[in-house]
Protein backbone atom coordinates (compact mmCIF):
# COMPACT_ATOMS: atom_id res chain seq x y z
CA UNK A 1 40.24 -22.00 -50.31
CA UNK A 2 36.68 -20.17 -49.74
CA UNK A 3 35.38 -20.62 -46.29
CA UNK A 4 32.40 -23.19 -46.43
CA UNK A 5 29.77 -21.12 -45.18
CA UNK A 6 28.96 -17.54 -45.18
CA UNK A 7 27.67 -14.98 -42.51
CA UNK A 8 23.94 -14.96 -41.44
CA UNK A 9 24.31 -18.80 -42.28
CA UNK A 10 22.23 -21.20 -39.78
CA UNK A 11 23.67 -24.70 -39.82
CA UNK A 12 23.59 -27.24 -37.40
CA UNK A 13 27.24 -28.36 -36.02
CA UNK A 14 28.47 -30.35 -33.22
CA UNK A 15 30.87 -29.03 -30.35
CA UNK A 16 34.13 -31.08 -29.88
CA UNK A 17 35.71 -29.06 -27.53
CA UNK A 18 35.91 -25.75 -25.67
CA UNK A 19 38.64 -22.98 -26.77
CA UNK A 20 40.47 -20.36 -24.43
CA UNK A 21 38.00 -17.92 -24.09
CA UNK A 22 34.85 -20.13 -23.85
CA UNK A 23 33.45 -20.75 -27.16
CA UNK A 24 33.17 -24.30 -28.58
CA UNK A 25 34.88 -25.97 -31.14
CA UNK A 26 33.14 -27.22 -33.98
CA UNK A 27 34.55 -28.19 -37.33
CA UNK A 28 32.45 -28.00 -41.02
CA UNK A 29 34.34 -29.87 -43.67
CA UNK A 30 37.65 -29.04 -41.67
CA UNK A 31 36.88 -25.49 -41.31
CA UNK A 32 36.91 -24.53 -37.50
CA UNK A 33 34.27 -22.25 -36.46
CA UNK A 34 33.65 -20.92 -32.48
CA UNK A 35 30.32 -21.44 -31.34
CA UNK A 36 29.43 -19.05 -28.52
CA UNK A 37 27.20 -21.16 -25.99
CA UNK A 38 28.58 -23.98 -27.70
CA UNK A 39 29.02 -26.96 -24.79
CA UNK A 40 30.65 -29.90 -25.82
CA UNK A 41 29.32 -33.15 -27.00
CA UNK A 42 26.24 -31.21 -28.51
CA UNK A 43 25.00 -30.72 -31.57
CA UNK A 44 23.48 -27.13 -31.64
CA UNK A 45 21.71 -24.79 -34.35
CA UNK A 46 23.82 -22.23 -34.94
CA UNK A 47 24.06 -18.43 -36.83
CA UNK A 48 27.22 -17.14 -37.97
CA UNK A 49 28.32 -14.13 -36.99
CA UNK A 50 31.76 -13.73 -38.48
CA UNK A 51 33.70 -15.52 -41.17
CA UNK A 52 37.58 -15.26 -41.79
CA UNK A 53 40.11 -17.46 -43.73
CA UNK A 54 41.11 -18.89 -41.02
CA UNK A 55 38.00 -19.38 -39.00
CA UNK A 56 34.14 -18.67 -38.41
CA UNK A 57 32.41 -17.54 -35.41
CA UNK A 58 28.76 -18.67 -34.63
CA UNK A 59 26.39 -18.44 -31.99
CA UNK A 60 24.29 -21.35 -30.77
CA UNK A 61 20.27 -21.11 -31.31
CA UNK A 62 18.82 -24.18 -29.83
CA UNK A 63 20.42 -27.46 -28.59
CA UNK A 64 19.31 -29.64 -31.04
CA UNK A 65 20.94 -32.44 -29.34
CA UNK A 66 22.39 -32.39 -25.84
CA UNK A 67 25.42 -34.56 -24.79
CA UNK A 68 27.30 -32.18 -22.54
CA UNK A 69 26.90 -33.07 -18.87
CA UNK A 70 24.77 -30.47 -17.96
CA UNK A 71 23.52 -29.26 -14.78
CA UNK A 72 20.74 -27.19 -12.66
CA UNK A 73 22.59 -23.61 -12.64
CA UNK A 74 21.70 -21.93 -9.10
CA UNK A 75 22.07 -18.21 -10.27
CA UNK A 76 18.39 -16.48 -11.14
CA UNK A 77 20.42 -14.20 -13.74
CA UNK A 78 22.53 -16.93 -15.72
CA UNK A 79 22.67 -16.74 -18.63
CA UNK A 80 21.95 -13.65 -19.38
CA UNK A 81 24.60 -12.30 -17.00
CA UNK A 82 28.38 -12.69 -18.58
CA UNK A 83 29.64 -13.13 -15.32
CA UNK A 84 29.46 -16.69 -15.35
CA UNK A 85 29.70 -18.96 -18.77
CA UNK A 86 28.77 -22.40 -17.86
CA UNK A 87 27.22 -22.50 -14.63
CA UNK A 88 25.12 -24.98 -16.44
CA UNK A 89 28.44 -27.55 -17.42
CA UNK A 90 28.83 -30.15 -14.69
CA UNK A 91 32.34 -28.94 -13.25
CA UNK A 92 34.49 -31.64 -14.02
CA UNK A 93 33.65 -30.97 -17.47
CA UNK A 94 34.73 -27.56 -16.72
CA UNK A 95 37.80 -28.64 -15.35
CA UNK A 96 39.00 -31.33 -18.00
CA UNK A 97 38.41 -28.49 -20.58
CA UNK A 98 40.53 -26.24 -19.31
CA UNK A 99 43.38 -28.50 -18.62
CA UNK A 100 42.90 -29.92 -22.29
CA UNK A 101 43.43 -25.94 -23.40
CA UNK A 102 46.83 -26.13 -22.47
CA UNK A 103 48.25 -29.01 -23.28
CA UNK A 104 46.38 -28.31 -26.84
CA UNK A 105 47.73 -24.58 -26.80
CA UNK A 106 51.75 -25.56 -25.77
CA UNK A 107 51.17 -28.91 -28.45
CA UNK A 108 50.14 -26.59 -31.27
CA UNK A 109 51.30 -23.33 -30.44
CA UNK A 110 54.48 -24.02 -28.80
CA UNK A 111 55.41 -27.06 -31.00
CA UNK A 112 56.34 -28.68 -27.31
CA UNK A 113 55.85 -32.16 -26.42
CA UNK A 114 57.02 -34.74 -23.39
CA UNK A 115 56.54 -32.61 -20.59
CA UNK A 116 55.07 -34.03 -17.36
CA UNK A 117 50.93 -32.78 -17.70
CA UNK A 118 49.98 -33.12 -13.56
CA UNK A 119 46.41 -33.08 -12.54
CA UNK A 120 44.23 -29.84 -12.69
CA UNK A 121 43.48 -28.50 -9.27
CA UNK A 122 39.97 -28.25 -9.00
CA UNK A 123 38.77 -25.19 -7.04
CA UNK A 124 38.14 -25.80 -3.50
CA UNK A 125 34.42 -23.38 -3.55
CA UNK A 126 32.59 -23.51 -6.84
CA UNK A 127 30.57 -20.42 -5.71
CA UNK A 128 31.78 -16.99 -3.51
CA UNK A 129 34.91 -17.31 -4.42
CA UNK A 130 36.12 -13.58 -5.83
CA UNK A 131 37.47 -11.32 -3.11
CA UNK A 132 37.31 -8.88 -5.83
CA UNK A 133 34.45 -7.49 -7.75
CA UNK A 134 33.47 -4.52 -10.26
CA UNK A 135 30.13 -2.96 -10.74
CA UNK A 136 28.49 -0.83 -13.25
CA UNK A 137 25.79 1.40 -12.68
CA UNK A 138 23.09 1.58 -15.09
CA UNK A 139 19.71 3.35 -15.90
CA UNK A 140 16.75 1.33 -15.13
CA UNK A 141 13.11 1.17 -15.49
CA UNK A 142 12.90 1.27 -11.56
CA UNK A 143 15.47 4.06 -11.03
CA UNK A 144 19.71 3.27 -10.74
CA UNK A 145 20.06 -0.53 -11.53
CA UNK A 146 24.16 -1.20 -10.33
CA UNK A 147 24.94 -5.18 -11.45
CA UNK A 148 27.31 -6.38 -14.30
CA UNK A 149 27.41 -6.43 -17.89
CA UNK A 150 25.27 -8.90 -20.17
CA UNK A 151 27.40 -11.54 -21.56
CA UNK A 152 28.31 -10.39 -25.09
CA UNK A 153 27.31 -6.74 -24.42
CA UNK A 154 29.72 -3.56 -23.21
CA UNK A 155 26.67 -1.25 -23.61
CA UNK A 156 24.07 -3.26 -21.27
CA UNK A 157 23.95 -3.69 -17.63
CA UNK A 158 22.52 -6.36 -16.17
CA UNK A 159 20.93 -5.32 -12.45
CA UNK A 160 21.87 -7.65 -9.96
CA UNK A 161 20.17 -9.28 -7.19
CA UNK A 162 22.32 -11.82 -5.99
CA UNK A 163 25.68 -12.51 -7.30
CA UNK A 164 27.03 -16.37 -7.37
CA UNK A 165 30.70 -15.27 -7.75
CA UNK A 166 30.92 -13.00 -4.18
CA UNK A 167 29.70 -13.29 -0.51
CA UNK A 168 26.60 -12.35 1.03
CA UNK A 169 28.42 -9.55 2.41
CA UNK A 170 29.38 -8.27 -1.16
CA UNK A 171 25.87 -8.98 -2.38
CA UNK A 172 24.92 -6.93 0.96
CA UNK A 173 27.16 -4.05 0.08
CA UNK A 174 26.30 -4.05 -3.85
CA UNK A 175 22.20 -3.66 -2.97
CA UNK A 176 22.90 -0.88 -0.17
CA UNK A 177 24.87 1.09 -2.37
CA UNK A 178 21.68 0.47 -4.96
CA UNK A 179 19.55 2.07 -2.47
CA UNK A 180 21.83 4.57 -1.64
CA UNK A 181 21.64 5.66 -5.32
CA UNK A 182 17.94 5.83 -5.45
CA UNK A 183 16.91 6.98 -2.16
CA UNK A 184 19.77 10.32 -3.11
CA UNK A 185 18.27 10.18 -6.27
CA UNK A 186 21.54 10.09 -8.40
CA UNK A 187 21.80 9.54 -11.73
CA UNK A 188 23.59 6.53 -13.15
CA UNK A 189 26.17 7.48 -15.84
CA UNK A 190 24.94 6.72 -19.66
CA UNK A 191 27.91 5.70 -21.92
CA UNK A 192 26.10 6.10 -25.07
CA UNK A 193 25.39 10.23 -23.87
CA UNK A 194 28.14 10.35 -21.12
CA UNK A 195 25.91 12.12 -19.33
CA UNK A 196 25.23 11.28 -15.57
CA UNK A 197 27.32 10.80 -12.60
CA UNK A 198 27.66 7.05 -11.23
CA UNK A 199 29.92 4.88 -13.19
CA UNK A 200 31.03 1.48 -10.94
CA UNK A 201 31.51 0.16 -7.60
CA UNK A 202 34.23 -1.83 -6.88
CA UNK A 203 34.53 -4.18 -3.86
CA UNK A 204 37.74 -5.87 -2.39
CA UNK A 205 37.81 -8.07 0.22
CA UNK A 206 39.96 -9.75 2.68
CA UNK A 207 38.81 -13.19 3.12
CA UNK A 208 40.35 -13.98 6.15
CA UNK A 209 40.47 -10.97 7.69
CA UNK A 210 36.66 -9.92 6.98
CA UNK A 211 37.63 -7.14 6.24
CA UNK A 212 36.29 -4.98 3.12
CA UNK A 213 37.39 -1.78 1.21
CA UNK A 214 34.54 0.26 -1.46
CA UNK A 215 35.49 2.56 -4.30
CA UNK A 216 32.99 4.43 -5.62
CA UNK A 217 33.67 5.82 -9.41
CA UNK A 218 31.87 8.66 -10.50
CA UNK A 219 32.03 11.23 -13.47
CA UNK A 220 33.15 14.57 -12.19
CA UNK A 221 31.12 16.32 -10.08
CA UNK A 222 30.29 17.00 -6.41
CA UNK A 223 29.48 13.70 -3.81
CA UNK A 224 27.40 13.61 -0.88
CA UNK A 225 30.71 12.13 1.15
CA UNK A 226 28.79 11.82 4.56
CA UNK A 227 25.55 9.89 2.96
CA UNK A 228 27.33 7.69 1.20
CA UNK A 229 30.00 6.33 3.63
CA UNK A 230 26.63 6.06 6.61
CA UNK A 231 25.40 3.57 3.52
CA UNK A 232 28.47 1.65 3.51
CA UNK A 233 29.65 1.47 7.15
CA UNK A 234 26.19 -0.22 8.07
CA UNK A 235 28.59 -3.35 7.28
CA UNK A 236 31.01 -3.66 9.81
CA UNK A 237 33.34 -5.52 7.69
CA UNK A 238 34.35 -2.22 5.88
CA UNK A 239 37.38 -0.63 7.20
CA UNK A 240 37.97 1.35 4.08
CA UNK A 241 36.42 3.58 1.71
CA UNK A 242 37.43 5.62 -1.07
CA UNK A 243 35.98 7.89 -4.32
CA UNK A 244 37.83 8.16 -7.94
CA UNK A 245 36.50 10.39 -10.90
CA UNK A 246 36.29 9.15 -14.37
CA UNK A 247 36.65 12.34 -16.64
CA UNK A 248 37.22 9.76 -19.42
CA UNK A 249 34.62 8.05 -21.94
CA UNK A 250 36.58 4.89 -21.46
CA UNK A 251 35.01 2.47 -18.87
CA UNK A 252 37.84 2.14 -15.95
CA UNK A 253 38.07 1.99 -12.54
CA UNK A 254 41.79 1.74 -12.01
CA UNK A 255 42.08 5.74 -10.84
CA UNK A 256 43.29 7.50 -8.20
CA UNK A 257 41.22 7.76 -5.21
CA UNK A 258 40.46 9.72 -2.15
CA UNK A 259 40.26 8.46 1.21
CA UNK A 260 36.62 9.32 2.50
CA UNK A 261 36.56 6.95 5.56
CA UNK A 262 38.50 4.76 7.15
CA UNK A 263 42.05 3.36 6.84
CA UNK A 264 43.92 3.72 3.35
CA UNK A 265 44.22 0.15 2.98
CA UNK A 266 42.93 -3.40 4.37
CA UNK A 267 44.95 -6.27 4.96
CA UNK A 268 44.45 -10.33 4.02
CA UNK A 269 46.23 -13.12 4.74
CA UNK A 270 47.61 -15.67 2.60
CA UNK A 271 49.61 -19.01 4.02
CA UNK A 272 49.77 -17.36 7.40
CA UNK A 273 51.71 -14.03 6.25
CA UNK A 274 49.87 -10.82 6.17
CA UNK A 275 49.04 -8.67 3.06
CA UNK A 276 48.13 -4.78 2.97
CA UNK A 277 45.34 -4.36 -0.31
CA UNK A 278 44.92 -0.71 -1.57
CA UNK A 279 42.44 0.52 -4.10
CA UNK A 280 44.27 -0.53 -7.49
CA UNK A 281 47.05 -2.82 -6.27
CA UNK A 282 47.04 -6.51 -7.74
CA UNK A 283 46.13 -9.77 -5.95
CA UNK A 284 44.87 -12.97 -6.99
CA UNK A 285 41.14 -12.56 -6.88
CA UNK A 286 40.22 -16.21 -5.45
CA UNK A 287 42.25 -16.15 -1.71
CA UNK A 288 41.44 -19.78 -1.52
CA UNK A 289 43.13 -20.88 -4.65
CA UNK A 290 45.43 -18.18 -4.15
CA UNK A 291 47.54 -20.17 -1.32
CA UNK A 292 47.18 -23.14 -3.22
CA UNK A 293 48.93 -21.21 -7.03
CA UNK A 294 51.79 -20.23 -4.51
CA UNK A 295 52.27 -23.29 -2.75
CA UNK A 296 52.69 -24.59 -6.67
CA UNK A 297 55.05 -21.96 -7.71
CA UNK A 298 56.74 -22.52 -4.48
CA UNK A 299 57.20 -26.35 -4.83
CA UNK A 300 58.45 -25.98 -8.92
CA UNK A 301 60.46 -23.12 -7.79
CA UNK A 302 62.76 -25.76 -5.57
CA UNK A 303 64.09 -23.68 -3.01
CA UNK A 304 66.75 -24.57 -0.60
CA UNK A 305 67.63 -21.12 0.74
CA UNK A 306 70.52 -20.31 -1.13
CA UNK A 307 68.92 -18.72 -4.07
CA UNK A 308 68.63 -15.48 -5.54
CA UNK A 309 64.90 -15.19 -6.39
CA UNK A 310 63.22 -12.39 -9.06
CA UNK A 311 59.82 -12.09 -9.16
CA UNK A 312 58.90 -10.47 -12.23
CA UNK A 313 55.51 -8.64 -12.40
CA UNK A 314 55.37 -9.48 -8.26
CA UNK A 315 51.94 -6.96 -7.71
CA UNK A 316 51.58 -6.52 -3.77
CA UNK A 317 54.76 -9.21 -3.47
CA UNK A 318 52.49 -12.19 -3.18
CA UNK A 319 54.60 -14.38 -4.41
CA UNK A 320 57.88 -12.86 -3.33
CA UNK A 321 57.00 -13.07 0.28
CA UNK A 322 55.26 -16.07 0.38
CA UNK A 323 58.70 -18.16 -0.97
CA UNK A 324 61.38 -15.40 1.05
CA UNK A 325 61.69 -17.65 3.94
CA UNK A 326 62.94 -20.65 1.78
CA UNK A 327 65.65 -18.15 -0.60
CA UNK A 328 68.40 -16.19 0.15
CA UNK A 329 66.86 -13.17 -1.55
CA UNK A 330 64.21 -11.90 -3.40
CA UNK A 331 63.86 -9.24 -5.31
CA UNK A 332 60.79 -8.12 -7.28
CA UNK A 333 59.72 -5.46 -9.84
CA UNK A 334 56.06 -4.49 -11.17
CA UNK A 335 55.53 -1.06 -13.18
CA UNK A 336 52.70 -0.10 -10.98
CA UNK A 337 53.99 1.91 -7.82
CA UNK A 338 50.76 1.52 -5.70
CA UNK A 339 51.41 -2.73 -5.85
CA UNK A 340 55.24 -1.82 -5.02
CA UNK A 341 54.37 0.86 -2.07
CA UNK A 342 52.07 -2.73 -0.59
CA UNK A 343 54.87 -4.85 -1.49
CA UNK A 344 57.25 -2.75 0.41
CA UNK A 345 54.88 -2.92 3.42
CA UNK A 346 54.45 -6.63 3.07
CA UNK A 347 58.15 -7.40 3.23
CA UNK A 348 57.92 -5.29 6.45
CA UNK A 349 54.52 -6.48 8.22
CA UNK A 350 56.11 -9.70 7.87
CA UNK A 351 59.24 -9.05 9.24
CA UNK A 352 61.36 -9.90 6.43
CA UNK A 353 64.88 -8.19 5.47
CA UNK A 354 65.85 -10.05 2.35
CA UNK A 355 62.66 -9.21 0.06
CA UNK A 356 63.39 -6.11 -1.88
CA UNK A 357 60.70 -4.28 -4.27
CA UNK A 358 61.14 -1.76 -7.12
CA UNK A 359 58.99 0.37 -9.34
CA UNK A 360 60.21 -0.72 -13.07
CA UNK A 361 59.44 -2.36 -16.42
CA UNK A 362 60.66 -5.76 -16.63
CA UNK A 363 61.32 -4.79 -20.70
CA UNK A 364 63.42 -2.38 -19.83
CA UNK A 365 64.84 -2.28 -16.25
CA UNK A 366 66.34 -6.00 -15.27
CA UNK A 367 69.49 -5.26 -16.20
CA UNK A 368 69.80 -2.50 -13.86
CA UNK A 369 68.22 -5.29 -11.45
CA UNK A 370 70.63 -7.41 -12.13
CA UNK A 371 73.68 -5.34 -11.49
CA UNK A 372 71.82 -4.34 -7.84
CA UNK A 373 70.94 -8.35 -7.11
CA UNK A 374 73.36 -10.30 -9.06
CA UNK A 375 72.30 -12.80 -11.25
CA UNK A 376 69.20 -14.47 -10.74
CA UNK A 377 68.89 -18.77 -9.91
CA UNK A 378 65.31 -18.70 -9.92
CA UNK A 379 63.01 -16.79 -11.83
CA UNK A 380 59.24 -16.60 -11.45
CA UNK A 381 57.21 -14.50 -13.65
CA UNK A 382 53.68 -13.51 -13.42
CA UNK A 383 52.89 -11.82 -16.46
CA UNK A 384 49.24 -10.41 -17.27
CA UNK A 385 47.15 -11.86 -20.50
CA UNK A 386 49.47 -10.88 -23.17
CA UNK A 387 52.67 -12.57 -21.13
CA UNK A 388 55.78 -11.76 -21.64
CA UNK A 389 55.80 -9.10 -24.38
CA UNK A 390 58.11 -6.74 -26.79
CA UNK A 391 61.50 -6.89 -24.98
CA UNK A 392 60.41 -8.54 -21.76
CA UNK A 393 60.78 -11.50 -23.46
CA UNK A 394 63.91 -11.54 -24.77
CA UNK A 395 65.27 -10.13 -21.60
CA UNK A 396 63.70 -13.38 -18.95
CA UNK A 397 65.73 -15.47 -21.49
CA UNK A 398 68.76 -13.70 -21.43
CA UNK A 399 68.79 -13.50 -17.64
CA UNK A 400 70.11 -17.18 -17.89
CA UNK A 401 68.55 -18.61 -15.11
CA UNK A 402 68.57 -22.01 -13.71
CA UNK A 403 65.24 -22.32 -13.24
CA UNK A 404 62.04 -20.38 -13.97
CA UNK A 405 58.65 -20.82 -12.57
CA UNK A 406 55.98 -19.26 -15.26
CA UNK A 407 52.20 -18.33 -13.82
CA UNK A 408 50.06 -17.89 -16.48
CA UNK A 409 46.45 -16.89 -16.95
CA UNK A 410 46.30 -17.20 -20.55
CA UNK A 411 47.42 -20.39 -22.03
CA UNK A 412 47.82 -18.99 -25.77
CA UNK A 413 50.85 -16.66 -25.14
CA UNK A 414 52.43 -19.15 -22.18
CA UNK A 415 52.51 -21.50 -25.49
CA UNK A 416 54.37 -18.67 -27.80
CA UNK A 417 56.00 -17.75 -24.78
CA UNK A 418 57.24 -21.23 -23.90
CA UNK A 419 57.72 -21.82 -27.73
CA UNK A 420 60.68 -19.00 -27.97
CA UNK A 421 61.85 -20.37 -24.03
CA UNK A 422 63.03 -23.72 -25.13
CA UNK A 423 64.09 -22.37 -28.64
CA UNK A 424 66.45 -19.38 -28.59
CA UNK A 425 67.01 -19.61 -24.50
CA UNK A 426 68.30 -23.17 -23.77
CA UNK A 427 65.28 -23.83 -21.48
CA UNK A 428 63.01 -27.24 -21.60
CA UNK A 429 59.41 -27.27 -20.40
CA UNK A 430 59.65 -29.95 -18.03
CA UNK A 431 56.09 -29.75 -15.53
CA UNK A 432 52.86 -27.68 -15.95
CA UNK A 433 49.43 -27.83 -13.39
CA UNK A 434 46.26 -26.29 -13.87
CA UNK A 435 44.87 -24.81 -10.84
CA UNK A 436 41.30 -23.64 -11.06
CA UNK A 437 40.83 -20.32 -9.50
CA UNK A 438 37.82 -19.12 -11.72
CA UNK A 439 34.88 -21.91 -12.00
CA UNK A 440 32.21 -21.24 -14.57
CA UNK A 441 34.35 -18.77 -16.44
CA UNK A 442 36.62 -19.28 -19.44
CA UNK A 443 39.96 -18.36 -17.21
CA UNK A 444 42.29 -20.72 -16.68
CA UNK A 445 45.55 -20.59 -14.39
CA UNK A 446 48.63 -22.55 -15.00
CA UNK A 447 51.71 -22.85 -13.18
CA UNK A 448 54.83 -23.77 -15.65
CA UNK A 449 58.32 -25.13 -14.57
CA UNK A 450 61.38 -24.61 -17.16
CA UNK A 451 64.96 -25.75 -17.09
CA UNK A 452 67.62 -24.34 -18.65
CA UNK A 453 69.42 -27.11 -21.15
CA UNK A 454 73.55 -26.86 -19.68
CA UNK A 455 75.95 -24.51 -21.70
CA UNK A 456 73.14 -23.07 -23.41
């Protein structure tokens, strides 16, 4: 059947719901179509953008009539800024949305019903949350502009004043290195003519350790080392600060670095243990929310300190550490070494001997795990956006396991993911909670507690 509309189209539609991701849901005829800026319970004007046989995408003109519960967003750059998507959508809106995204993902997707849906977490700060945040310089009309990107656009940087998402210290530390730029008279990198020589800032910090660490990524080429740091270190709060060069045209910041000033690493602290952060190693962005995910994962995991524990994808160890002192053992494995060489160190700051780390692919390396641990009776997996893919799959399932605790940040593949769990595994979806470590953005964290059915 022909798709009822056609691209360039402006029709007026009304917004049932929001999708993973952040556009609305509207429906023509039965024909779903994703309406960027969409909020739901309005009726918008919209222009399509895109149309496929399954689907349309649209974005939203004008509100022609309003029912979502809106309110006053504080930030002077929303919405042009694609930091933040509805800053303007009272927050329990926000939250209900999100929670509906997964049960509507694991009903549809994952063909799963009567599990136990708990309550969404809401997020204890709705603003300054991130301990984490990356940067792009850009050439302005006033000389180096560093902020983040416009929402919808890769090619256009939005200068920024004051950031809702960090701290006034990272808002201090983003405007000094600004100044920095222009008073040295440094050119911001151009992606169109990759020509120039500043490319991002990225700033980490520990929450409750005020503590901060900088990298500065820059196209190849010499640095002024001494200016730069006598920028930073104005802020007391930074203990460490590095540089990384981008000889690529593709926009990353996860390089290696150098060590210009400083100590290689800083440290937070999470539930009372202590946590070394490097440059590129993973952690949980909101520290808050953070201790409140592992609490969760802690509680589903059930722990009564007998247990062999993986933790699959375990970063810096987070999660391994935090639940050591209930199991018998843990052992973890991530394919990045810099979040294993932290994870090492965090068994150690924190004085525990039966946490082990390795440097391995979870596709490819638990059964070489397994004949080192023995065989698992909890497993907790914390798998990036496309979850557990290609082999890894197939391998978590095999493992046989009692009990796994699942940490997701994209409901879509925890629903295919959970789909193939209960289906050629043996396990049943029994719990799942929202927790809501990103408000105003589309992300949405869910902790996931499976079974395995007996003799399968």
């Amino acid at each position: 059947m022909a798709a009822p509309l056609r691209k360039d189209q402006e029709l007026e539609l009304t917004i049932d719901s929001l999708a993973y991701g952040g556009n609305g849901v509207a429906r023509l005829n039965g024909f779903v179509v994703f309406v960027r800026r969409g909020l739901p319970g309005d009726t918008v004007r919209a222009r399509v953008t895109k149309v496929k046989r399954s689907h349309a995408e649209a974005t939203a003109l004008e509100v022609v009539s309003a029912g979502a519960p809106r309110v006053e967003a504080p930030c002077r750059h929303y919405p042009e800024c694609g930091g933040c998507r509805f800053q303007d959508l009272a927050y329990d809106a926000q939250l209900d949305a999100k929670a509906r995204q997964v049960v509507d993902a694991l009903e549809r997707i994952g063909k799963l019903s009567g599990f136990e849906v708990e309550p969404a977490i809401p997020a204890e700060s709705l603003f300054h949350y991130r301990n984490k945040l990356e940067y792009s310089f850009a050439r302005g009309e006033n000389g180096v502009g560093l902020g983040l990107h416009r929402a919808g656009r890769w090619d256009d940087v939005l200068d920024i004043e004051q950031c809702w998402l960090t701290t006034d210290l990272g808002n201090g530390i983003r405007n000094n290195v600004r100044a920095w730029a222009n008073e040295q008279g440094v050119a911001a990198f151009d992606q169109e003519t990759q020509e120039g020589y500043l490319r991002h800032l990225v700033v980490r910090e520990g929450r409750n350790t005020d503590q901060a660490l900088l990298v500065l990524v820059t196209a190849p080429g010499a640095l002024d080392e001494e200016s730069f740091v006598a920028a930073v270190r104005t802020f007391p709060e930074v203990k460490s600060v590095h540089w990384a060069v981008n000889d690529s045209p593709a926009e990353i910041t996860n390089l290696p670095t150098k060590l210009l000033w400083g100590e290689e690493a800083i440290e937070e602290a999470i539930l009372g243990l202590r946590f070394r952060v490097r440059p590129n190693a993973f952690m949980q962005t909101n520290t808050a929310m953070c201790e409140v995910l592992y609490r969760l994962a802690g509680e589903y995991a059930g722990l009564s300190g007998e247990e062999t524990v993986y933790d699959l994808y375990c970063g810096t160890g987070t999660i391994g550490v935090s639940v050591a002192k209930d199991a018998l053992t843990v052992w973890g494995i991530d394919s990045s070494e810099e979040s294993i060489a932290c994870a090492v160190e965090n068994a150690e700051l924190n004085g525990l001997a039966n946490a082990a780390f390795f440097a391995g692919e979870v596709g490819a390396d638990l059964e070489e795990l397994q004949e080192r641990a023995g065989k698992p009776d909890v497993v907790v997996v914390d798998p990036p956006r496309a979850g557990l893919a290609g082999k890894s799959l197939g391998r978590v399932g095999s493992l046989g396991a009692p009990t796994l605790v699942y940490v997701s940040c994209n409901p879509t593949t925890l629903a295919g993911n959970a789909k193939e769990l209960t289906g050629e595994h043996g396990y049943t979806l029994e719990r799942i909670r929202v927790v809501d470590m990103f408000p105003h953005t589309p992300h949405v964290e869910t902790v996931a507690r499976f079974t395995r059915r007996p003799h399968s």
